[in-house]
Each structure stands twice: as C-alpha cells, then as structure tokens.
C-alpha atoms as a PDB file:
ATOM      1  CA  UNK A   1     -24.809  -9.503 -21.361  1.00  0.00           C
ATOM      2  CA  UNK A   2     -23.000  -6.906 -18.709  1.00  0.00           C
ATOM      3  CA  UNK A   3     -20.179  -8.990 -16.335  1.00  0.00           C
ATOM      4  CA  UNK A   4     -19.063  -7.211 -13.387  1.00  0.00           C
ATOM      5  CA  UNK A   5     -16.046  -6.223 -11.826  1.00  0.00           C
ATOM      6  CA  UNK A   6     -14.312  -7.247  -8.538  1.00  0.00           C
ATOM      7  CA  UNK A   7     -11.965  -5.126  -6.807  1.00  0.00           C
ATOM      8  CA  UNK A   8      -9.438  -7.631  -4.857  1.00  0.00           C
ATOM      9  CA  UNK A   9      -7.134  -6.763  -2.072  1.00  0.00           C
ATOM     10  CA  UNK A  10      -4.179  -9.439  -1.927  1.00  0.00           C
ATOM     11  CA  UNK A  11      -2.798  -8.163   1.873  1.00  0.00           C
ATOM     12  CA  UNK A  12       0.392  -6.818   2.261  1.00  0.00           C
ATOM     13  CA  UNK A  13       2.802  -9.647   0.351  1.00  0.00           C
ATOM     14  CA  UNK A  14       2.467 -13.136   2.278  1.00  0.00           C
ATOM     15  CA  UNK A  15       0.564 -15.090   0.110  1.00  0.00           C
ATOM     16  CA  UNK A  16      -1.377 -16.843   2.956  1.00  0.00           C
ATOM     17  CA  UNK A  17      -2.993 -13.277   4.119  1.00  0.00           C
ATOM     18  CA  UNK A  18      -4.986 -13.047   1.484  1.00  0.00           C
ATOM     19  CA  UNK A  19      -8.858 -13.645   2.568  1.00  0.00           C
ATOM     20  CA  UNK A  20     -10.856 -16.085   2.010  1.00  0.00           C
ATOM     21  CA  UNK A  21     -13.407 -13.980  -0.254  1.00  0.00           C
ATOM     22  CA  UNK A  22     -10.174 -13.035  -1.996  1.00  0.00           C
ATOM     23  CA  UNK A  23      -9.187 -16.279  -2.664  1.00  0.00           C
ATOM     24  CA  UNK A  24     -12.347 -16.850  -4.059  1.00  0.00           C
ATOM     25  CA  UNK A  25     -13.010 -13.971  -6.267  1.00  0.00           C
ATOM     26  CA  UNK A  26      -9.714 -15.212  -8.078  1.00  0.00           C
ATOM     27  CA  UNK A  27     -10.729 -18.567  -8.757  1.00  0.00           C
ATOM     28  CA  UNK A  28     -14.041 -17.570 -10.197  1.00  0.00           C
ATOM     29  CA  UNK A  29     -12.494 -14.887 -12.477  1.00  0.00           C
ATOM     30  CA  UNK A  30     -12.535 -14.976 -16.144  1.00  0.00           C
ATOM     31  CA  UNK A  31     -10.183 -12.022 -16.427  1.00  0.00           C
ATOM     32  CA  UNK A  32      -7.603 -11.046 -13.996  1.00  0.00           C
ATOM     33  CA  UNK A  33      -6.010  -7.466 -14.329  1.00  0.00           C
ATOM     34  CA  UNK A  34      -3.033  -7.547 -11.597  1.00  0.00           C
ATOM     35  CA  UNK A  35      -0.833  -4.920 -10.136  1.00  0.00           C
ATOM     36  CA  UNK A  36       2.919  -5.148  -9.636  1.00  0.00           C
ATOM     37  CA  UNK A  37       3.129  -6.157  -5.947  1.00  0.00           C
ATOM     38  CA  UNK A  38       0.309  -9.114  -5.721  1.00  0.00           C
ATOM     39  CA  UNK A  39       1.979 -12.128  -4.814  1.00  0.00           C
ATOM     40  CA  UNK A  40       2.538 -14.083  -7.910  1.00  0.00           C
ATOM     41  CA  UNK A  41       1.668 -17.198  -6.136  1.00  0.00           C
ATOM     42  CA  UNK A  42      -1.942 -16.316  -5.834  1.00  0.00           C
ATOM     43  CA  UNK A  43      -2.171 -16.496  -9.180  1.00  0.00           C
ATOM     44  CA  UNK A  44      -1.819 -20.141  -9.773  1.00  0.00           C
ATOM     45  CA  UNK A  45      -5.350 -19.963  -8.254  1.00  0.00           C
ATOM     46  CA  UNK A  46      -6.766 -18.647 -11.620  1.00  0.00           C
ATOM     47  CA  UNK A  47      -8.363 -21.224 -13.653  1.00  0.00           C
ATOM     48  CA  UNK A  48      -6.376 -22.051 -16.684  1.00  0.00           C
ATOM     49  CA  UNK A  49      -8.614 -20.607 -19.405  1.00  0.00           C
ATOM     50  CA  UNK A  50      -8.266 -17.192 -17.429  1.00  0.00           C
ATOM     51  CA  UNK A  51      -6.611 -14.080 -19.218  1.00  0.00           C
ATOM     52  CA  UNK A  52      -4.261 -12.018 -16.525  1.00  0.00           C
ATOM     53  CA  UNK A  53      -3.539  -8.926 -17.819  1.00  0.00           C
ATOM     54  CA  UNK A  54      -0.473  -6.818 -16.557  1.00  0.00           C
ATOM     55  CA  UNK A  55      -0.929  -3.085 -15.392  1.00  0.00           C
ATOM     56  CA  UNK A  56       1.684  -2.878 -12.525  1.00  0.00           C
ATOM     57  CA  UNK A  57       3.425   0.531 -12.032  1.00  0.00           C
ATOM     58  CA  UNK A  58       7.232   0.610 -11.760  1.00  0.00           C
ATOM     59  CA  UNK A  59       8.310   3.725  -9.848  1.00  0.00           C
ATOM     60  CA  UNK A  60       9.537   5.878 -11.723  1.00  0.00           C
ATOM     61  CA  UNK A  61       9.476   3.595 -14.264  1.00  0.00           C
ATOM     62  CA  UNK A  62       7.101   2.046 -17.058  1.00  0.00           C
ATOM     63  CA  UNK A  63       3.503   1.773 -16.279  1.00  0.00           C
ATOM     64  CA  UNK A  64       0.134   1.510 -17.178  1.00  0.00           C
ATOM     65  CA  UNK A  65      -2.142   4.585 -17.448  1.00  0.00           C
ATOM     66  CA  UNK A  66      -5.029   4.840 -14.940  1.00  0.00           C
ATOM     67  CA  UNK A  67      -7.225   5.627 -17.927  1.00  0.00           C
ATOM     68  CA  UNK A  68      -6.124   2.418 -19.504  1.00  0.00           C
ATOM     69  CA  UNK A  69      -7.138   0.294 -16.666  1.00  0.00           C
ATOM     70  CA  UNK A  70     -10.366   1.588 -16.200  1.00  0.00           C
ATOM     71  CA  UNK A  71     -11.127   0.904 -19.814  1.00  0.00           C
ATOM     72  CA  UNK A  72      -9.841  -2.927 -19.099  1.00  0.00           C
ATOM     73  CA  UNK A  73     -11.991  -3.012 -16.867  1.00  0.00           C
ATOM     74  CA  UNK A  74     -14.873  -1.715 -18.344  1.00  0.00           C
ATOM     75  CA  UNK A  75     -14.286  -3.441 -21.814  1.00  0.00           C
ATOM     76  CA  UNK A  76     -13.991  -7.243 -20.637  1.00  0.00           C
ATOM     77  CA  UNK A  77     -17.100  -6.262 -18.530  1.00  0.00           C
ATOM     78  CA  UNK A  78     -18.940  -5.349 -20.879  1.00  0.00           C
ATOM     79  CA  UNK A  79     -18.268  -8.656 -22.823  1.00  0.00           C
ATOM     80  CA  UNK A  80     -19.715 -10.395 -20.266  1.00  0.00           C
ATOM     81  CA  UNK A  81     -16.638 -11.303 -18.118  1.00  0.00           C
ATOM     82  CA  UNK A  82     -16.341 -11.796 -14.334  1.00  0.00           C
ATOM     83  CA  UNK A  83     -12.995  -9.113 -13.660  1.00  0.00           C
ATOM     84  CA  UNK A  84     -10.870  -9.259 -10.940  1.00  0.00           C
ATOM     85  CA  UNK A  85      -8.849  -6.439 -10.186  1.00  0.00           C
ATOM     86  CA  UNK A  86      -5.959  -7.226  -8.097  1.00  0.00           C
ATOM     87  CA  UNK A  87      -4.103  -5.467  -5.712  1.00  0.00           C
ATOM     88  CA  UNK A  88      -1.897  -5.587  -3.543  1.00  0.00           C
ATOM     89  CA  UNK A  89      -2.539  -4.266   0.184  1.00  0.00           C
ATOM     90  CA  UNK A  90      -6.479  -2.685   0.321  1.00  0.00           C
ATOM     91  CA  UNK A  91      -7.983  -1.284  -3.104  1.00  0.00           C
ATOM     92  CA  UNK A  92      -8.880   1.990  -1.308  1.00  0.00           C
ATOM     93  CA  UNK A  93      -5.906   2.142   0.396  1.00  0.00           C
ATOM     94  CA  UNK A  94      -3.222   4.421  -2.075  1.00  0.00           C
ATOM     95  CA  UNK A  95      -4.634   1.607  -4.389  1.00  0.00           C
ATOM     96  CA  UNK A  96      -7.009   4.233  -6.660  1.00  0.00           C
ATOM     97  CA  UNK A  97      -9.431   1.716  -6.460  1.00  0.00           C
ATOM     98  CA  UNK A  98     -12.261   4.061  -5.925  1.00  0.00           C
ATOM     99  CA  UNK A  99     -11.104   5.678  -9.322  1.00  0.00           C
ATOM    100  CA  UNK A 100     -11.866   2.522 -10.548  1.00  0.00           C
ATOM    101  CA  UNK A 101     -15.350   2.037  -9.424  1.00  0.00           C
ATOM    102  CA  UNK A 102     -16.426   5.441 -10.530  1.00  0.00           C
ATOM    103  CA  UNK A 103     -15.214   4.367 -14.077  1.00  0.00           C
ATOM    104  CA  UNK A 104     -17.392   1.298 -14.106  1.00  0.00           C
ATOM    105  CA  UNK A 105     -20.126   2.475 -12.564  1.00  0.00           C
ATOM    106  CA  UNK A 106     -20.483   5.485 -15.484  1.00  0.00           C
ATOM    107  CA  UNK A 107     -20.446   2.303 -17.599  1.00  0.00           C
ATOM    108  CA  UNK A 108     -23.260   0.683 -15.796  1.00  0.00           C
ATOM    109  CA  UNK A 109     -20.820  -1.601 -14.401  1.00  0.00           C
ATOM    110  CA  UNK A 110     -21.339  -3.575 -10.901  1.00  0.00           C
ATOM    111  CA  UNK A 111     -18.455  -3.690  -8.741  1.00  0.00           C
ATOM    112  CA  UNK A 112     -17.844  -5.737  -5.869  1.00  0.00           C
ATOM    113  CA  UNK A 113     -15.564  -4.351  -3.421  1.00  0.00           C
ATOM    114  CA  UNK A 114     -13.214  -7.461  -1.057  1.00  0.00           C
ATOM    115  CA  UNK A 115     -10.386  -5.343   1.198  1.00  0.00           C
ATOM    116  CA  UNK A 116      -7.187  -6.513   1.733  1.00  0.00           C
ATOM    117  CA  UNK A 117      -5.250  -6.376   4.738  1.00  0.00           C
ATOM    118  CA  UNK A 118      -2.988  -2.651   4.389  1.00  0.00           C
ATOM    119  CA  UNK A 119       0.683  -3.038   5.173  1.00  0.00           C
ATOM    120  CA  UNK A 120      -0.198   0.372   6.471  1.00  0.00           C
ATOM    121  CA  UNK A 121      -1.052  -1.538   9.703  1.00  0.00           C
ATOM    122  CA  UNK A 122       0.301  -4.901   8.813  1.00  0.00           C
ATOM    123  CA  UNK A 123       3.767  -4.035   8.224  1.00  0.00           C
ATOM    124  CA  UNK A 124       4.672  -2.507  11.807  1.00  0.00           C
ATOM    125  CA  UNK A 125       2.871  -6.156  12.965  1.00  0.00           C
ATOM    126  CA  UNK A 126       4.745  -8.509  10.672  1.00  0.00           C
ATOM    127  CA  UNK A 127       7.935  -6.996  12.359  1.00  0.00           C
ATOM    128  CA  UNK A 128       6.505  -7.009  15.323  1.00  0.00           C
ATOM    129  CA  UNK A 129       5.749  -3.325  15.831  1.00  0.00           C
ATOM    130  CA  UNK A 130       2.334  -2.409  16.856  1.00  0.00           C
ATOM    131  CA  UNK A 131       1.110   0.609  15.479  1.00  0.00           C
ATOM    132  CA  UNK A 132      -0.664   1.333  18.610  1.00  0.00           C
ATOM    133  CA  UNK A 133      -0.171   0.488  22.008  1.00  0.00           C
ATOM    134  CA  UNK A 134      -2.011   1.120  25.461  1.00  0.00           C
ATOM    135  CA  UNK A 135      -0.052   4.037  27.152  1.00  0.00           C
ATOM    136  CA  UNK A 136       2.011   4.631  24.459  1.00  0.00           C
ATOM    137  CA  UNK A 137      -0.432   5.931  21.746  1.00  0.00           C
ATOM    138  CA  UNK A 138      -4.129   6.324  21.368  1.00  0.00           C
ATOM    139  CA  UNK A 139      -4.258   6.414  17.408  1.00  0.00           C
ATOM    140  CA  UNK A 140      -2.151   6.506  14.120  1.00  0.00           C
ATOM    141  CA  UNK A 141      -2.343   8.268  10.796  1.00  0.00           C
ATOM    142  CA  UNK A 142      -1.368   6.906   7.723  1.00  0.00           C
ATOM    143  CA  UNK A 143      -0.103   9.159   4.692  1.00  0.00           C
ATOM    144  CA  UNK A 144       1.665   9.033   1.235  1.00  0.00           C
ATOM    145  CA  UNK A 145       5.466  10.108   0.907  1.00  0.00           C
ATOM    146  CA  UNK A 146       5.648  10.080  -2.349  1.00  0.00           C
ATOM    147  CA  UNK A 147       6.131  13.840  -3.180  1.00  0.00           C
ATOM    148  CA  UNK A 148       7.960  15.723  -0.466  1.00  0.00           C
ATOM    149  CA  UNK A 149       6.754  18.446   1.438  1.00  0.00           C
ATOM    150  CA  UNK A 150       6.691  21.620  -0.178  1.00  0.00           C
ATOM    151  CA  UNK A 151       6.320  20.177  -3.281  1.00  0.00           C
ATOM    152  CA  UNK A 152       2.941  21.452  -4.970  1.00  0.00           C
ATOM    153  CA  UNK A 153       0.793  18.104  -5.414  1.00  0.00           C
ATOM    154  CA  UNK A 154       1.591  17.444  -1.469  1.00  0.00           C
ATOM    155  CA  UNK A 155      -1.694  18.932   1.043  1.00  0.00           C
ATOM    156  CA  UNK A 156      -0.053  17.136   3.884  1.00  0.00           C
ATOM    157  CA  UNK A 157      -0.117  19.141   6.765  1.00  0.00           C
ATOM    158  CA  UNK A 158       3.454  17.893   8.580  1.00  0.00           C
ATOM    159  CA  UNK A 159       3.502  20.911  11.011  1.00  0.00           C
ATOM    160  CA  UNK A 160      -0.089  19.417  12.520  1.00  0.00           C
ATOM    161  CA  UNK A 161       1.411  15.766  12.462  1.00  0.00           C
ATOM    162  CA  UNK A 162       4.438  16.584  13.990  1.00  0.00           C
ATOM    163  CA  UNK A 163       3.020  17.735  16.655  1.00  0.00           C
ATOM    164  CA  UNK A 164      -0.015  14.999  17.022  1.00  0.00           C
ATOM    165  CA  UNK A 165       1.329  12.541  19.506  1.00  0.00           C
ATOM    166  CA  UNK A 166      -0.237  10.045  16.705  1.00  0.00           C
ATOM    167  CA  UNK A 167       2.136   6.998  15.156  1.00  0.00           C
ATOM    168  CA  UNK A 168       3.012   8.586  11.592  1.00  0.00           C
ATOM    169  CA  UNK A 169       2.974   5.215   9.158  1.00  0.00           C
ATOM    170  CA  UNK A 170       4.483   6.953   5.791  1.00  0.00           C
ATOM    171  CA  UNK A 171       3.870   4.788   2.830  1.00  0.00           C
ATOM    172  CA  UNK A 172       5.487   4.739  -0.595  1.00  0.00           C
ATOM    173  CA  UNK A 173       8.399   7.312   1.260  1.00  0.00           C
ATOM    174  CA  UNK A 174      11.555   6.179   0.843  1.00  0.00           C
ATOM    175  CA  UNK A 175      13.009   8.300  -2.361  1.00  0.00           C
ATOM    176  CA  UNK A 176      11.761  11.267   0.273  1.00  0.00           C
ATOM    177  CA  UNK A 177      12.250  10.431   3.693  1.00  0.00           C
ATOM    178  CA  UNK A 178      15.177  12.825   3.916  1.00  0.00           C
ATOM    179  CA  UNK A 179      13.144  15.795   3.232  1.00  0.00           C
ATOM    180  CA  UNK A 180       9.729  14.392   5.359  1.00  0.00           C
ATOM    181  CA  UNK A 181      11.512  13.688   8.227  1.00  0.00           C
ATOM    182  CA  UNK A 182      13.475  17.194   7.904  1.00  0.00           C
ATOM    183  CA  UNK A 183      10.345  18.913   7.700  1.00  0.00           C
ATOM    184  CA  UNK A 184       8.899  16.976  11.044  1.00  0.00           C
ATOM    185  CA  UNK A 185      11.703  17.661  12.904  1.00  0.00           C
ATOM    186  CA  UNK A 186      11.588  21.772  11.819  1.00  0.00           C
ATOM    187  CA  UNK A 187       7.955  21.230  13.247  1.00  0.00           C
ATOM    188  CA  UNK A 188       8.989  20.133  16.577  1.00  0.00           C
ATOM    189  CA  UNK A 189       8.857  16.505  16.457  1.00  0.00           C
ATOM    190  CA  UNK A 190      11.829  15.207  18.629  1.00  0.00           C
ATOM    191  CA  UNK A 191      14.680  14.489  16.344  1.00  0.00           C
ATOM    192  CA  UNK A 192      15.221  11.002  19.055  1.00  0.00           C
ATOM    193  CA  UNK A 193      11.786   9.638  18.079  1.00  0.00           C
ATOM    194  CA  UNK A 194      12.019   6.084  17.351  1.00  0.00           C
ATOM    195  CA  UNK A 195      11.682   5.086  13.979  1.00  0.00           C
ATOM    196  CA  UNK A 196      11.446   1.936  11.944  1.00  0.00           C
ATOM    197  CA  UNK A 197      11.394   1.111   8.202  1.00  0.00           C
ATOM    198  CA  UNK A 198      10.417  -2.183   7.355  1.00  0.00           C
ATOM    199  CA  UNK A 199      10.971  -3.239   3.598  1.00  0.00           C
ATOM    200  CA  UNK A 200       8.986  -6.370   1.928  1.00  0.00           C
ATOM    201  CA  UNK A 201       6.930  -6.904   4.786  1.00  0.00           C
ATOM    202  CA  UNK A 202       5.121 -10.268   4.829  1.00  0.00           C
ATOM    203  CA  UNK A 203       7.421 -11.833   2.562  1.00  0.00           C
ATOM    204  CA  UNK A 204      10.574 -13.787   3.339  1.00  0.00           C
ATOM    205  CA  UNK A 205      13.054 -11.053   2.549  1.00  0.00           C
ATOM    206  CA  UNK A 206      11.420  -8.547   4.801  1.00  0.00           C
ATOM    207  CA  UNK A 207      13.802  -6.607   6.704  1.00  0.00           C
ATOM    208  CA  UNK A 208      13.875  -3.874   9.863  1.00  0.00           C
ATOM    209  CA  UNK A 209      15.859  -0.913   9.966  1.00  0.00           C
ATOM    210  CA  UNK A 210      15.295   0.766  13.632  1.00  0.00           C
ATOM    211  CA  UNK A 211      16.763   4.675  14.076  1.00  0.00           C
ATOM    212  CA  UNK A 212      15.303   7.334  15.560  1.00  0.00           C
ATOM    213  CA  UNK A 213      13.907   9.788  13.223  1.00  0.00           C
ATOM    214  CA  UNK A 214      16.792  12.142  12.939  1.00  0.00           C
ATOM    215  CA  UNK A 215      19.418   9.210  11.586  1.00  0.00           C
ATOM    216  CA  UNK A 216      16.686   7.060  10.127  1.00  0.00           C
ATOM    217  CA  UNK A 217      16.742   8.837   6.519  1.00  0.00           C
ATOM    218  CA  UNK A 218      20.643   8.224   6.076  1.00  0.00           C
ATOM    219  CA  UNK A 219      20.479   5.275   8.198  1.00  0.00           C
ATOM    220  CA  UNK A 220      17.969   3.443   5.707  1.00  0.00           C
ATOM    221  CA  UNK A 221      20.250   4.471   2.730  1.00  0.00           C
ATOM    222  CA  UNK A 222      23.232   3.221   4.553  1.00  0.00           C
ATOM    223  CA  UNK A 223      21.380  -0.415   4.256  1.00  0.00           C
ATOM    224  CA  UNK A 224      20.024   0.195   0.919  1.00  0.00           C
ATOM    225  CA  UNK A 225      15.939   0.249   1.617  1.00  0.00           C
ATOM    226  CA  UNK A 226      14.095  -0.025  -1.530  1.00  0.00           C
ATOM    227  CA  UNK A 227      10.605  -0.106  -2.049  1.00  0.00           C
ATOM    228  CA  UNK A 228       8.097  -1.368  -1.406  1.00  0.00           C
ATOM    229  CA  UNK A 229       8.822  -0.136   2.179  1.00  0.00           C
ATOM    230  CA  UNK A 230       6.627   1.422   5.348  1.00  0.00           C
ATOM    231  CA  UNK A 231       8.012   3.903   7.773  1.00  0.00           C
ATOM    232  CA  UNK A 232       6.863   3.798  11.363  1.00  0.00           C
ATOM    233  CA  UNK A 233       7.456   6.856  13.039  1.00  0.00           C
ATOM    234  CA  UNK A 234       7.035   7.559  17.209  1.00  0.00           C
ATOM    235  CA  UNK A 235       7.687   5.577  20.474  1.00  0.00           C
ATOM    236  CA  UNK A 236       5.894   2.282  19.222  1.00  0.00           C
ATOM    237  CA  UNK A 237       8.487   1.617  16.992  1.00  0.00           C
ATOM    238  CA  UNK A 238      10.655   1.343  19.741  1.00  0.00           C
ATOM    239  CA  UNK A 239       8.820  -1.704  20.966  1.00  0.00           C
ATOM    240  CA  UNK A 240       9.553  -5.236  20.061  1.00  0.00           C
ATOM    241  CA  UNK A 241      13.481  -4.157  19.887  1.00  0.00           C
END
C-alpha cells in the first residue's frame, strides 16, 4: 500500500503563523522529516507514535544530502506512511521543495503541497517594514545571497536590479552582503539607499539593524547578524523608523 507525502511550510519562525492546514498535516503524520529552522514547538503537535527524522542543513556545516531526503521520503512512502516534510518559510521558496516532488512523483508518489508564509515578505512585516508601499514602490524581487556575485553558480543579474526601482529582499546573504551590496552600488544603486537586516524574524530574539546600503554590510557585522537573516534593500526600509 503507497502513503503519500506532504510538503509543509511552518512560516517564517513564530510558531503561531503556521496555517491551519499546516497544523493539521502535522498531527495526522506518521513520519515527520524536519528541517533546521521549523519551530520546535510545532512539533509537540505530532502524535506520540510519530518518527521525526532530522535533515536540517547547518551552513557551512553538517547536513543532510538532498538525495538522502528524497529517498526518506520516498521510502516511508512507500511503506505506507503519511510524510510530512517540514519546512520552514514556503517549500518552494529556496526550500527545494519542488526537487522533492519530482523525486516522489518518479516513485509514483502523491504529494500534497500546504505553503508557508516566506520571511521573504514576512520578515520586513514582523519589523514593521513593508516590502511595498503606495508611492514608494510598485513591486519587490526576492533573490538568494548565498554565493556572491561573480562567483560562477550565481545568474543574478545585479546590474538590472540595481537599477529596478524594485525593493531587493536578499535571503540567506549575510556571509556576502559585503560583496552584493558592492556590486549594486558599482551598478548605480545609490550608496544612501535605506537598508534593513532583520535577524530571527518572528521569533522573540528578532532584531533590526537599519543603514543605508553603503554602511549596512559593516554595520550588520559591527552588531554581529547571524543567520537566519533577510535584507531589505530601498526606501521602504526606511519606513516604520
């Protein structure tokens, strides 16, 4: 007898934003393979005779293979198990859940798919940043930091985004927001942009750092930013000072 597979957003670290389908999906699962940055709370909602398995990726650190996961996935599945995956933020959103589905779906696999709210947009809100604002901006674009520009994995065009007018939301960016917002500024962007980097989001030790994008890389090492941490870059992130 096939199980299936549920790919579970937990929102961007507050316990409380996961949704209701989320909440759900968890309770019902017989097997519960979690990422690093779920909120640990959510899962005393697992019933007691269900297995959680591990797979979180330290950066830069020890981690689980993608290839391992899938085969999690696809393995308990196959024995007839209900699997949650769970992540934190949105599965599809730097969350390789989409890698995921492919994997089970070659293994005649159903997945469910339940989002997650992004910290991509929720962590500007949390600290009380929109990400867009009437008169301000008309749209945002959200990108991955984590290789630098000029590095050969990266097919991020910074010259075009620099130059967009759009709010730049950088996840997973802090080892390289020297060289990102370098690169930006070299492209025109106004080295007095407002900036914020907001670390944690959604969970009681969140904190704001506010700069403008010239100062912001040494000015977020000055307070010691670690990740998990999004930067906001252009004039909304001036707002709500």
């Amino acid at each position: 007898m096939s199980g299936r597979v549920v790919l579970v957003g937990a929102g961007p670290g507050d316990p409380d934003l996961i949704t209701v389908a989320g909440l759900k999906a968890l309770r019902d699962a017989d097997v519960i393979v979690t990422d690093r940055l779920v909120p640990g709370l959510l899962l005393d909602e697992a019933r007691k005779d269900a297995k959680i398995i591990p797979v979180g990726k330290t950066p830069r650190g020890e981690f689980t293979p993608q290839e391992r996961i899938n085969d999690l996935l696809v393995e308990h599945a196959s024995a007839g198990k209900t699997v949650v995956r769970f992540k934190g933020g949105d599965p599809f959103v730097f969350g390789r859940g989409y890698e995921e589905l492919l994997a089970c779906a070659a293994a005649g696999i159903p997945v469910t798919y339940v989002p997650g709210i992004s910290s991509s947009i929720a962590g500007g809100g949390l600290a009380g940043i929109p990400i867009t604002h009437r008169g301000i901006t008309q749209g945002y674009t959200v990108v991955s930091g984590h290789v630098p520009p000029g590095d050969e994995r990266c097919d991020i065009d910074w010259d075009h985004l620099a130059g967009s007018g759009l709010t730049l939301v950088i996840m997973m960016g802090v080892l390289y927001l020297p060289q990102i917002t370098e690169r930006l500024i070299a492209a025109g962007l106004d080295p007095r942009t407002p900036t914020a980097v907001v670390e944690n989001a959604g969970l009681p030790q969140m904190r704001l750092v506010r700069s403008s994008v010239g100062e912001v890389a040494q000015t977020a090492q000055a307070e010691g930013i670690r990740p998990p941490a999004v930067t906001i870059i252009g004039d909304v992130a001036g707002l709500g000072a």
